[in-house]
N, C-alpha and C. Protein backbone atom coordinates (compact mmCIF):
# COMPACT_ATOMS: atom_id res chain seq x y z
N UNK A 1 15.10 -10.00 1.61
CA UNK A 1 13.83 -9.98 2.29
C UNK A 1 13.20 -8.60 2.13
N UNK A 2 12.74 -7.90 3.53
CA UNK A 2 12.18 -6.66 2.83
C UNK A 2 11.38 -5.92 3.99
N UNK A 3 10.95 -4.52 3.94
CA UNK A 3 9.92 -3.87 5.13
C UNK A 3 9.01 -3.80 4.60
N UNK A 4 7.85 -3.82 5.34
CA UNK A 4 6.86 -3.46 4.57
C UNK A 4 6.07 -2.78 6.03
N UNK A 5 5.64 -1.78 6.22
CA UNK A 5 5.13 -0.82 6.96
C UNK A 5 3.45 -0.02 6.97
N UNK A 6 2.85 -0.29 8.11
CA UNK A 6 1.70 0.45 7.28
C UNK A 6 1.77 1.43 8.82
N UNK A 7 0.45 2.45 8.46
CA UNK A 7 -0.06 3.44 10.14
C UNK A 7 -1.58 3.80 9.18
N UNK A 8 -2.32 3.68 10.10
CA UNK A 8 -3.65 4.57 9.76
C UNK A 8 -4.10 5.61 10.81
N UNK A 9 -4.79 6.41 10.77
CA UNK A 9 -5.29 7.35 11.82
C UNK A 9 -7.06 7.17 11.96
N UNK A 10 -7.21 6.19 11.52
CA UNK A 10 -8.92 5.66 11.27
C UNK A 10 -9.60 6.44 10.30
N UNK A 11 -8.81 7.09 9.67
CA UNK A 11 -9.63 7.67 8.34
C UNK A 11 -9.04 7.60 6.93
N UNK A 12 -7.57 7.57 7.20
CA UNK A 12 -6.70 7.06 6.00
C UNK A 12 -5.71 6.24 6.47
N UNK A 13 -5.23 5.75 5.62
CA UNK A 13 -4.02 4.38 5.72
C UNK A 13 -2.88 4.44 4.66
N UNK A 14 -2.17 4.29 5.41
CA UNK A 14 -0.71 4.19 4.29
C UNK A 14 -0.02 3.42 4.47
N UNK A 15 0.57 2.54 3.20
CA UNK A 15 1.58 1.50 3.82
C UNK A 15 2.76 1.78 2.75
N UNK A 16 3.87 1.62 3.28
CA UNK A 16 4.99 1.71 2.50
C UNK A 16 6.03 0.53 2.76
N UNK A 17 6.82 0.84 1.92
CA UNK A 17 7.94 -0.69 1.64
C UNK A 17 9.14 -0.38 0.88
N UNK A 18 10.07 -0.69 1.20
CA UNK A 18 11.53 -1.04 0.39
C UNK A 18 11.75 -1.74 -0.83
N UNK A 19 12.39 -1.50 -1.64
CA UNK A 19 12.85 -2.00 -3.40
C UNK A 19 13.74 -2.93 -3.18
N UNK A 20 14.38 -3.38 -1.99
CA UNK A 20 15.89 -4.60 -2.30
C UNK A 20 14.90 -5.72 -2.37
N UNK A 21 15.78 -6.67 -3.22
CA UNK A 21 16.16 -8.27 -3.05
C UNK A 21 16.97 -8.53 -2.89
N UNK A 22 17.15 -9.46 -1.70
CA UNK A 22 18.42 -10.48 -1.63
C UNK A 22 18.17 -11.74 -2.22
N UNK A 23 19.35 -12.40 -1.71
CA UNK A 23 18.92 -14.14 -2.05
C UNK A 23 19.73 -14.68 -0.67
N UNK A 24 19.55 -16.08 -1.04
CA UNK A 24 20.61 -16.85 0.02
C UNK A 24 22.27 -16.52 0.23
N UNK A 25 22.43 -16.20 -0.95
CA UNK A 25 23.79 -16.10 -0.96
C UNK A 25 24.25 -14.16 -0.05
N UNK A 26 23.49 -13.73 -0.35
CA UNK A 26 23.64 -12.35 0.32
C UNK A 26 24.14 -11.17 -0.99
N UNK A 27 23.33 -11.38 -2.09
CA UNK A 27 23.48 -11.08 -3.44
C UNK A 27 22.27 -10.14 -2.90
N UNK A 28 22.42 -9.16 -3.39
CA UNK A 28 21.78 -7.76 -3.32
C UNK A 28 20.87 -6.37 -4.99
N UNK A 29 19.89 -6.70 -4.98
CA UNK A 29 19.42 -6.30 -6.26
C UNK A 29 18.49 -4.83 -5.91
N UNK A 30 18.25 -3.99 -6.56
CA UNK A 30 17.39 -2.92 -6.39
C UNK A 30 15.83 -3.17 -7.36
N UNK A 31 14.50 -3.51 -6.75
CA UNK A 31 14.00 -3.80 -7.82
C UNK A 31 13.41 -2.38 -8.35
N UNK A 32 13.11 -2.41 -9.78
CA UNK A 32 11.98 -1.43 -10.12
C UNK A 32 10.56 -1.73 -10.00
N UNK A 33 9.87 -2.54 -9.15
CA UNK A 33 8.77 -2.91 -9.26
C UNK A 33 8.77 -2.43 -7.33
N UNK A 34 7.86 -1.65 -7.33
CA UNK A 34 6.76 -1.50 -5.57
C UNK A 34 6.74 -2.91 -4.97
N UNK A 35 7.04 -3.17 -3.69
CA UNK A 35 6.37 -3.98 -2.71
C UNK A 35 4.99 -3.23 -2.44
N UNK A 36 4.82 -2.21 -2.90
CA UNK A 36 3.45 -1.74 -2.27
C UNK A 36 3.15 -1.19 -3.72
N UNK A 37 1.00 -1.65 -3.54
CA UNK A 37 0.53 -1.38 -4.52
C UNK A 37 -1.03 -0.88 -4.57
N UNK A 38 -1.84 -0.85 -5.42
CA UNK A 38 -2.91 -0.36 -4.91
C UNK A 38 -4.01 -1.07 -5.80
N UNK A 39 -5.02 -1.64 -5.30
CA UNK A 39 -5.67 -2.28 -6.14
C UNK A 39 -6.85 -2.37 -5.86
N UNK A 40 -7.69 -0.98 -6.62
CA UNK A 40 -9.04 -0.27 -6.14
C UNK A 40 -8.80 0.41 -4.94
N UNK A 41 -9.53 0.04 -4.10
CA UNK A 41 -9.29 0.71 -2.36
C UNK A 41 -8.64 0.21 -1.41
N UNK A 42 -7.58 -0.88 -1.95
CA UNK A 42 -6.92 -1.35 -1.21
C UNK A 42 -5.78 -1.22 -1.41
N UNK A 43 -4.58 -1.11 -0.19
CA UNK A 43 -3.02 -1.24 -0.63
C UNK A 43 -2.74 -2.59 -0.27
N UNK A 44 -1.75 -2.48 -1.15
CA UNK A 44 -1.60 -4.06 -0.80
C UNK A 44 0.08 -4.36 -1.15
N UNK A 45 0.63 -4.77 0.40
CA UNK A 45 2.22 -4.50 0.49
C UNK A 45 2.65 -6.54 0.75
N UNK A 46 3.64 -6.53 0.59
CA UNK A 46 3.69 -8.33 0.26
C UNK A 46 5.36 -7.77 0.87
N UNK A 47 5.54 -9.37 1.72
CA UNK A 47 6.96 -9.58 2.07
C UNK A 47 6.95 -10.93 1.78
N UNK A 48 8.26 -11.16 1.53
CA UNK A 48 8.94 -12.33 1.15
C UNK A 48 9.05 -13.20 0.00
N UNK A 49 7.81 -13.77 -0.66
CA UNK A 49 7.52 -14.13 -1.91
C UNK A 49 7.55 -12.86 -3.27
N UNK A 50 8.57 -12.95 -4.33
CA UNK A 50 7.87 -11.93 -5.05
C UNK A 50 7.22 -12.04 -5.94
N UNK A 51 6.72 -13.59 -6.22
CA UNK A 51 6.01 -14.65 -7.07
C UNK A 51 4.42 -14.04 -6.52
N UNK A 52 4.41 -14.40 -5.23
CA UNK A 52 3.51 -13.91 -4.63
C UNK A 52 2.63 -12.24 -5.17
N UNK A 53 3.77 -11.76 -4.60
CA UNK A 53 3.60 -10.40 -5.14
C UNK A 53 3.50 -10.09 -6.25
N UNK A 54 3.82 -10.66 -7.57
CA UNK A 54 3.46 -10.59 -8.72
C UNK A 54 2.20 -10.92 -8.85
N UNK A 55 2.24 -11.68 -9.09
CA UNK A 55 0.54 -12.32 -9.07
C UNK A 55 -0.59 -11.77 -8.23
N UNK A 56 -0.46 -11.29 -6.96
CA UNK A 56 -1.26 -10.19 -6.56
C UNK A 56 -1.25 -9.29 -7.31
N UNK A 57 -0.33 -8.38 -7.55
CA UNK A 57 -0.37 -7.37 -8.36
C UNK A 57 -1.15 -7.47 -10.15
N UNK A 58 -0.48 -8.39 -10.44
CA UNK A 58 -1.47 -8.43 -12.19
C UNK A 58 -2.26 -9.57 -12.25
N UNK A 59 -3.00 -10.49 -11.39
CA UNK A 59 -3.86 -11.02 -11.41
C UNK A 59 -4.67 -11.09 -10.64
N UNK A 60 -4.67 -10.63 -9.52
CA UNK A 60 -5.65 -10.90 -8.08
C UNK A 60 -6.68 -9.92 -8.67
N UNK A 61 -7.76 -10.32 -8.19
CA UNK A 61 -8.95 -9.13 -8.86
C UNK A 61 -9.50 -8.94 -7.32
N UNK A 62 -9.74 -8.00 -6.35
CA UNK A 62 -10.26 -7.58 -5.34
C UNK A 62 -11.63 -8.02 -5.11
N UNK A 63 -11.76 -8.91 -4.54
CA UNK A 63 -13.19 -9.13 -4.15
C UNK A 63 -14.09 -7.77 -3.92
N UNK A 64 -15.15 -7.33 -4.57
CA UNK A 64 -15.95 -6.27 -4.35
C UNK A 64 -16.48 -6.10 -2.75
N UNK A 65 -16.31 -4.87 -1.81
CA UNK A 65 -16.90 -4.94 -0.84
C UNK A 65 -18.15 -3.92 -0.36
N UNK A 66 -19.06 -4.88 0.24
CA UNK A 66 -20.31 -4.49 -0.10
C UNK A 66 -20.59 -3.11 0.94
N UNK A 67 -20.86 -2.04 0.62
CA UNK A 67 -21.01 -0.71 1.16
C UNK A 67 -21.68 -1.14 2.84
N UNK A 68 -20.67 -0.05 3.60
CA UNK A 68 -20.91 -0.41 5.15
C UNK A 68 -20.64 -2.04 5.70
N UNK A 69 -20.36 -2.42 4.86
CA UNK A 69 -20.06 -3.93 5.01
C UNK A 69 -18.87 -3.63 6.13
N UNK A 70 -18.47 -4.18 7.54
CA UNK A 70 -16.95 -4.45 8.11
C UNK A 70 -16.17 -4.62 7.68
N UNK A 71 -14.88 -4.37 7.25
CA UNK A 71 -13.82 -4.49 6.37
C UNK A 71 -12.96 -5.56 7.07
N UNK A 72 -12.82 -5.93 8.56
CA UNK A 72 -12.61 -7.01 8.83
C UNK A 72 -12.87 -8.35 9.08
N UNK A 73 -14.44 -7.92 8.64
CA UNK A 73 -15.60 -9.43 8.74
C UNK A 73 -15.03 -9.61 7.27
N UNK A 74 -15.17 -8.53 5.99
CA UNK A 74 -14.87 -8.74 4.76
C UNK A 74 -13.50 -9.97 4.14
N UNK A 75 -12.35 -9.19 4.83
CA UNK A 75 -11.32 -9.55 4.28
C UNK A 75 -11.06 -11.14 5.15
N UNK A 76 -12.16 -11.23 6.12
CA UNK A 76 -12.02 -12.76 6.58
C UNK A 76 -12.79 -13.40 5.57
N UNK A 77 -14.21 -13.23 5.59
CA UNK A 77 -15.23 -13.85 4.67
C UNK A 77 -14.96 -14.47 3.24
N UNK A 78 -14.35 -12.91 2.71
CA UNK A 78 -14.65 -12.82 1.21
C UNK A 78 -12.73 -12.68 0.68
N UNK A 79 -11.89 -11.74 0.81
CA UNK A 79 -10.75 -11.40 0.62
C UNK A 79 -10.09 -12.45 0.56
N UNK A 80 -9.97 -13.40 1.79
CA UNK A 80 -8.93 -14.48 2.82
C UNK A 80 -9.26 -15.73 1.12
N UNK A 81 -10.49 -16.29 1.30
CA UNK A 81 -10.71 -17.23 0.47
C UNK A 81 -9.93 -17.16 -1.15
N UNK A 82 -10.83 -15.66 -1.90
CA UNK A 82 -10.74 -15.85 -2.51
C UNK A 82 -8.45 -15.47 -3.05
N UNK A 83 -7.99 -14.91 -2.37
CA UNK A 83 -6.87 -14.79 -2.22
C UNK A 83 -6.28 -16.57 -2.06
N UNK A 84 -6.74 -17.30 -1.21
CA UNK A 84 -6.41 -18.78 -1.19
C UNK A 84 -6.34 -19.60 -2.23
N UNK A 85 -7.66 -19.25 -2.55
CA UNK A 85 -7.38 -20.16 -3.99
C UNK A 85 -6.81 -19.98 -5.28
N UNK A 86 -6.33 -18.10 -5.01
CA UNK A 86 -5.59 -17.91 -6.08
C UNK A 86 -3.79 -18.54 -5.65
N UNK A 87 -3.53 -18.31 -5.01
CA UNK A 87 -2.14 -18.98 -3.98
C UNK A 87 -2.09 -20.48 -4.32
N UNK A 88 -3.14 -21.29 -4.05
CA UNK A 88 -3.05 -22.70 -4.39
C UNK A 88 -3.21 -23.21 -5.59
N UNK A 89 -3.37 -22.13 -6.48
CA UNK A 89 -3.86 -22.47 -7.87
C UNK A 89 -2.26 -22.56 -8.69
N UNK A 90 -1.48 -21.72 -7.74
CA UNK A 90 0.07 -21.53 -8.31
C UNK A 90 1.04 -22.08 -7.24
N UNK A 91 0.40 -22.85 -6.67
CA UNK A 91 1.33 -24.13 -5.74
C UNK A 91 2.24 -23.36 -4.77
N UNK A 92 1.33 -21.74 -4.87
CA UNK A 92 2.68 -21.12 -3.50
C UNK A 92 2.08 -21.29 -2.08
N UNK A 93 0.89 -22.47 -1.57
CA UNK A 93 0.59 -22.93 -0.57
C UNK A 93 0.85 -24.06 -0.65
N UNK A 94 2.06 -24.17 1.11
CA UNK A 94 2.91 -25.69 1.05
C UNK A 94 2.59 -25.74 2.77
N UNK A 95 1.25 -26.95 3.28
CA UNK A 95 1.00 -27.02 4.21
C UNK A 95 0.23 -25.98 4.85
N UNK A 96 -0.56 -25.60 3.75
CA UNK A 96 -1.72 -24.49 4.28
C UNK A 96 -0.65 -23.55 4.72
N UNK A 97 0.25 -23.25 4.14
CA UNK A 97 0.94 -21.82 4.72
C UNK A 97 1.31 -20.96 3.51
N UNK A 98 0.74 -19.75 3.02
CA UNK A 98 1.67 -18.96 2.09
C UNK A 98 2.57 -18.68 2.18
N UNK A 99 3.48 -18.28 1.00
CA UNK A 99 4.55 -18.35 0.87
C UNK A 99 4.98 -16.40 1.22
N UNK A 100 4.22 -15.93 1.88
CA UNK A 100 4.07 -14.47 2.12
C UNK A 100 3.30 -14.33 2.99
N UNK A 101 4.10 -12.45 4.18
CA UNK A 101 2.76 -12.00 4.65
C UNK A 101 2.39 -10.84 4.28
N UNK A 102 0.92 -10.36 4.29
CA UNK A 102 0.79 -9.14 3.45
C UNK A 102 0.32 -8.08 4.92
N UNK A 103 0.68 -6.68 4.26
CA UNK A 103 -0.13 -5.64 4.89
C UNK A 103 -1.48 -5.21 4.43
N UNK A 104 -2.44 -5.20 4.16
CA UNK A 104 -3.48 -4.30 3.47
C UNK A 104 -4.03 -3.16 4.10
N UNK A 105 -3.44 -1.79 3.51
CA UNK A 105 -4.68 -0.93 3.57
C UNK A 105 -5.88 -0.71 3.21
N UNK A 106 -6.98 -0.46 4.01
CA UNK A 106 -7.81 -0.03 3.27
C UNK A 106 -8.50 1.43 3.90
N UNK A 107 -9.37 1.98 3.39
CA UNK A 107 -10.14 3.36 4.06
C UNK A 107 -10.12 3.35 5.92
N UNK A 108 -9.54 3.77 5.89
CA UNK A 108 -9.19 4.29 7.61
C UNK A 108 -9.18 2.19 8.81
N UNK A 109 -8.70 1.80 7.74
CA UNK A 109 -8.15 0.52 8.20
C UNK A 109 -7.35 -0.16 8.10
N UNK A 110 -6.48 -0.64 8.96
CA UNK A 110 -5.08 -1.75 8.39
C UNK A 110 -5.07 -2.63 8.78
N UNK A 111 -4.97 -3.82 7.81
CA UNK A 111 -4.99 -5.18 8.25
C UNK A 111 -3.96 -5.78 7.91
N UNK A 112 -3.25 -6.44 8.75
CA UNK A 112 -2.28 -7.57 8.17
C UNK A 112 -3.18 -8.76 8.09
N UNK A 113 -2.04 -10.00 7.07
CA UNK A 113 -2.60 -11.33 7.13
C UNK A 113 -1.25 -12.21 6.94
N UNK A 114 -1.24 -12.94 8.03
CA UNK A 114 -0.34 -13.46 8.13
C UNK A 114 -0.16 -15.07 7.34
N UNK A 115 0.84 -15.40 7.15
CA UNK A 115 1.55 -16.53 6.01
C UNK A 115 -0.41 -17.82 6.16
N UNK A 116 -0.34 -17.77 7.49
CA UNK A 116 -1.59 -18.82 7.41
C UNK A 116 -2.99 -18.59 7.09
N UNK A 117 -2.62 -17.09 6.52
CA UNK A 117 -4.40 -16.72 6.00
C UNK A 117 -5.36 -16.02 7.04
N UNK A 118 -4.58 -15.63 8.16
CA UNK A 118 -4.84 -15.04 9.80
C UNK A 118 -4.71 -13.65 9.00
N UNK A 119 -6.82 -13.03 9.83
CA UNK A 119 -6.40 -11.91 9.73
C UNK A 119 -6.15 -11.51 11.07
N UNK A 120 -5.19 -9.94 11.08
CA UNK A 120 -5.24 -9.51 12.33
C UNK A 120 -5.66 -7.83 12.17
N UNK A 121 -5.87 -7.42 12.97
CA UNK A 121 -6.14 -5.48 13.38
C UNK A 121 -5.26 -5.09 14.48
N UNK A 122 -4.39 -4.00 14.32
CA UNK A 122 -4.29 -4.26 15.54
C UNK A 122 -4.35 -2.64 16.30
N UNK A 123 -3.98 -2.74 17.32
CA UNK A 123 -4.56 -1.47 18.47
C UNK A 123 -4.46 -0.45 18.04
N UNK A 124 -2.56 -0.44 17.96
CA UNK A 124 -2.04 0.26 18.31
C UNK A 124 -1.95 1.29 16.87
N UNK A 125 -2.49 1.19 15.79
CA UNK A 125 -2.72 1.58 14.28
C UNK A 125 -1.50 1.72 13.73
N UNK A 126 -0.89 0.73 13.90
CA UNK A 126 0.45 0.52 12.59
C UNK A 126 0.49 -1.22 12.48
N UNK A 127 1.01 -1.37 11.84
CA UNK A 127 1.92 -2.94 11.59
C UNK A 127 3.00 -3.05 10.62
N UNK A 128 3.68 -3.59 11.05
CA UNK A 128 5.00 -4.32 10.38
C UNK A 128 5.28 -5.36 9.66
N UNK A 129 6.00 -6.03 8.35
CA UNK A 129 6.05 -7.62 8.13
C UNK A 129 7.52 -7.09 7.67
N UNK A 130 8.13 -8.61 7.03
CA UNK A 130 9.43 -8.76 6.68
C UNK A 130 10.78 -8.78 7.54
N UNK A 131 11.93 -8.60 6.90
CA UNK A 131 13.18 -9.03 7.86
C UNK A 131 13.23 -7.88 9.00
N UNK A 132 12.61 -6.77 8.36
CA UNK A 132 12.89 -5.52 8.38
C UNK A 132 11.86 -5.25 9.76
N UNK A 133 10.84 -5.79 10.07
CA UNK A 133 9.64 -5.12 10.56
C UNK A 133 9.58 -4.81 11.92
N UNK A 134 10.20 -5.79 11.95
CA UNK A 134 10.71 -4.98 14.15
C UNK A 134 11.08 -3.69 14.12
N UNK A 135 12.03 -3.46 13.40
CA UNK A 135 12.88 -2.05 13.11
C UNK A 135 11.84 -0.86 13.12
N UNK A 136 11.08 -1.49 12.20
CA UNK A 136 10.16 -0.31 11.80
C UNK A 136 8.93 -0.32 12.67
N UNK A 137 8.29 -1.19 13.62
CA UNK A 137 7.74 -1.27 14.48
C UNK A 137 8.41 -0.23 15.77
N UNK A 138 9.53 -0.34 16.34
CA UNK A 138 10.57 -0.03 16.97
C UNK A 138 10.11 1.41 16.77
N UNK A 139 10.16 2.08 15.49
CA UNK A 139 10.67 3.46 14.97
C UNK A 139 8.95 3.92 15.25
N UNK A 140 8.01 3.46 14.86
CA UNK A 140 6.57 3.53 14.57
C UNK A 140 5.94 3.87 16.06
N UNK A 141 6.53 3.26 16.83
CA UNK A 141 6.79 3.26 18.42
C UNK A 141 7.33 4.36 19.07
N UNK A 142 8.16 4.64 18.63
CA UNK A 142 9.21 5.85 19.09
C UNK A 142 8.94 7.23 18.45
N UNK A 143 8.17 6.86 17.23
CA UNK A 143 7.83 8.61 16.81
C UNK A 143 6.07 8.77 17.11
N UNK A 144 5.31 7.71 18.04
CA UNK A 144 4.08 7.83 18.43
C UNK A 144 4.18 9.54 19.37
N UNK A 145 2.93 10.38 18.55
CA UNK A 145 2.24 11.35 19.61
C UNK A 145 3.83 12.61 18.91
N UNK A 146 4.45 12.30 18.21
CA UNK A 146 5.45 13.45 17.47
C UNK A 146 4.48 14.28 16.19
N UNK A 147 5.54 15.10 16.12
CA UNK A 147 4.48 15.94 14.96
C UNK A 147 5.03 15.64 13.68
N UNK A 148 5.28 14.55 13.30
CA UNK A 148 5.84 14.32 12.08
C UNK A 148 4.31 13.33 11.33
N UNK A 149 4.27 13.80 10.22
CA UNK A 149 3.07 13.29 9.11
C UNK A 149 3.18 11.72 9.15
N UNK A 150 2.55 11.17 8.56
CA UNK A 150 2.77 9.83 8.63
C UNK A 150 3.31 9.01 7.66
N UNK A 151 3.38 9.85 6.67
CA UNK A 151 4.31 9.02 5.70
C UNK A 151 5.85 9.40 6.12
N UNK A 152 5.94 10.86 7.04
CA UNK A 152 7.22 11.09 7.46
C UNK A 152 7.57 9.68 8.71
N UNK A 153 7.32 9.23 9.13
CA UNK A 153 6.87 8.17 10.00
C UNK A 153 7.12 7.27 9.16
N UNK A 154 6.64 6.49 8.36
CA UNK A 154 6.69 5.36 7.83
C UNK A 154 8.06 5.77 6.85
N UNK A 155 8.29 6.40 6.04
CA UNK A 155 9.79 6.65 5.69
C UNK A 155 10.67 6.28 6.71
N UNK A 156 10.23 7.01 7.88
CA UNK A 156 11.53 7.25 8.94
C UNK A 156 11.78 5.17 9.06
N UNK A 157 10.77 4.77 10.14
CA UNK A 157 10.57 3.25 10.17
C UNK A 157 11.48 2.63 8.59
N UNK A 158 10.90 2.67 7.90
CA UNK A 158 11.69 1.88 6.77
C UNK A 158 13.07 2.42 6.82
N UNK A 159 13.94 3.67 6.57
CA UNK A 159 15.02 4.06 6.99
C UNK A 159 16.01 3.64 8.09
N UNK A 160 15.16 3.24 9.34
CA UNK A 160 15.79 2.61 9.97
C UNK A 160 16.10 1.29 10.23
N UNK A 161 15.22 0.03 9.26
CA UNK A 161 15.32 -0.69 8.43
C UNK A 161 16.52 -1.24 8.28
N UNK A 162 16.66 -0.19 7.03
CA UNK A 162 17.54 -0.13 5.87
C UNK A 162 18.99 0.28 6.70
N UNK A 163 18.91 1.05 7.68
CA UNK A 163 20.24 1.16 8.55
C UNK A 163 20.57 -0.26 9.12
N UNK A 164 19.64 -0.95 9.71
CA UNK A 164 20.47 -1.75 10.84
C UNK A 164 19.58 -3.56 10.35
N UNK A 165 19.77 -3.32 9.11
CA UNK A 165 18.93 -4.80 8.24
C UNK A 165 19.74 -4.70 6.90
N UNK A 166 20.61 -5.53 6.57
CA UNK A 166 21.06 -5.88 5.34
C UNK A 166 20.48 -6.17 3.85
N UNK A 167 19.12 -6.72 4.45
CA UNK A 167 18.29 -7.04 3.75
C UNK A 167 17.11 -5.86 3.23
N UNK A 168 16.80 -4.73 3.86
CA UNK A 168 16.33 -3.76 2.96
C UNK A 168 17.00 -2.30 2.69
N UNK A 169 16.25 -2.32 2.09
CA UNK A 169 16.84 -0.77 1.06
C UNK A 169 15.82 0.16 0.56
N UNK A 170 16.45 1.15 -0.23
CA UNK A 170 15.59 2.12 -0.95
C UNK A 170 15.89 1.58 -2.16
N UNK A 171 14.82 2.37 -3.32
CA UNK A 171 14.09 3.28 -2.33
C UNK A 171 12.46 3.07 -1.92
N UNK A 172 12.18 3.91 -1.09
CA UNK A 172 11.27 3.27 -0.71
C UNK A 172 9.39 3.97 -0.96
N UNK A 173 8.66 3.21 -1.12
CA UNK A 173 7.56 3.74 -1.76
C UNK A 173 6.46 3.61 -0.76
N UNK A 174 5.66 4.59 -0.64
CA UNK A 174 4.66 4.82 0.15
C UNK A 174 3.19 5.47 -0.46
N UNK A 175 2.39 4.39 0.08
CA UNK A 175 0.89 4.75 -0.95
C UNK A 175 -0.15 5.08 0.61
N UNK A 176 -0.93 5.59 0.01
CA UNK A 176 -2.09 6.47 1.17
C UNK A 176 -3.45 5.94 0.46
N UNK A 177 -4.86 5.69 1.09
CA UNK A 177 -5.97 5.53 0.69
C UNK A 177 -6.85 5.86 2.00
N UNK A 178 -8.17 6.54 1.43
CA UNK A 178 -9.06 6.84 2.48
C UNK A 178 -9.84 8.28 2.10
């Protein structure tokens, strides 16, 4: 499975993520390919599917967003759709549910979207997905209002992960935009 981590401070955003795969069997791989990626002004971190995540990565083309436009009216409007029909075009929507949830950064914003195409924002300026994401929620929580940077933060979160989750690992990659 996997972490995938973001924090923004409303002017930049970073999301980072772990390199393992497992499988069912509890078979353990290191990939060379990012859960986190960047595509134009967006990051874009994927748990669970890596079919998914492939295909975001070398085929999704970013819907253009229109200057001053809301970035969360956007990624409902324009992002959500056209992301759908790339998903159903490769049969990884079974019951209107993807087979993934993603983080996206973008310029001093973080959005998750969850398996049903739900966007969310949320308050508290971090979010979590994967086996891993409580952990790192947990940690994201616990180093709030410390003087540590924020990718020192989102390292730390994924680290602790990777301590007390079987399922992720290093190493781990962290991208910034804004």
């Amino acid at each position: 499975m996997t972490a995938v981590v973001g924090y923004t401070d409303g002017t930049r955003t970073w999301v980072g993520a772990d390199s393992l795969a497992t499988d069912l069997f509890n078979s353990k791989s290191t990939l060379t390919s990012a859960k986190v990626f960047r595509k134009g002004r967006v990051l874009i971190g994927y748990s669970d599917s890596f079919r998914v995540g492939q295909i975001l990565k070398h085929e999704f083309t970013v819907p253009r967003m229109v200057k001053d436009a809301d970035q969360h009216t956007w990624a409902v409007t324009v992002f959500i759709p056209a992301l759908e029909k790339l998903m159903r075009s490769h049969g990884l929507v079974v019951d209107n549910v993807m087979e993934s949830e993603l983080i996206l950064g973008l310029p001093g914003r973080l959005l998750g979207v969850s398996s049903d195409f739900g966007v969310h924002e949320y308050r508290c300026g971090y979010a979590a997905v994967g086996s891993g994401g409580d952990l790192c929620l947990g940690t994201m929580f616990a180093t709030e209002g410390s003087d540590m940077k924020p990718t020192q933060r989102i390292r730390k979160a994924l680290q602790a992960a990777e301590r007390f989750n079987n399922s992720v690992g290093a190493p781990f990659s962290v991208l910034s935009v804004g």
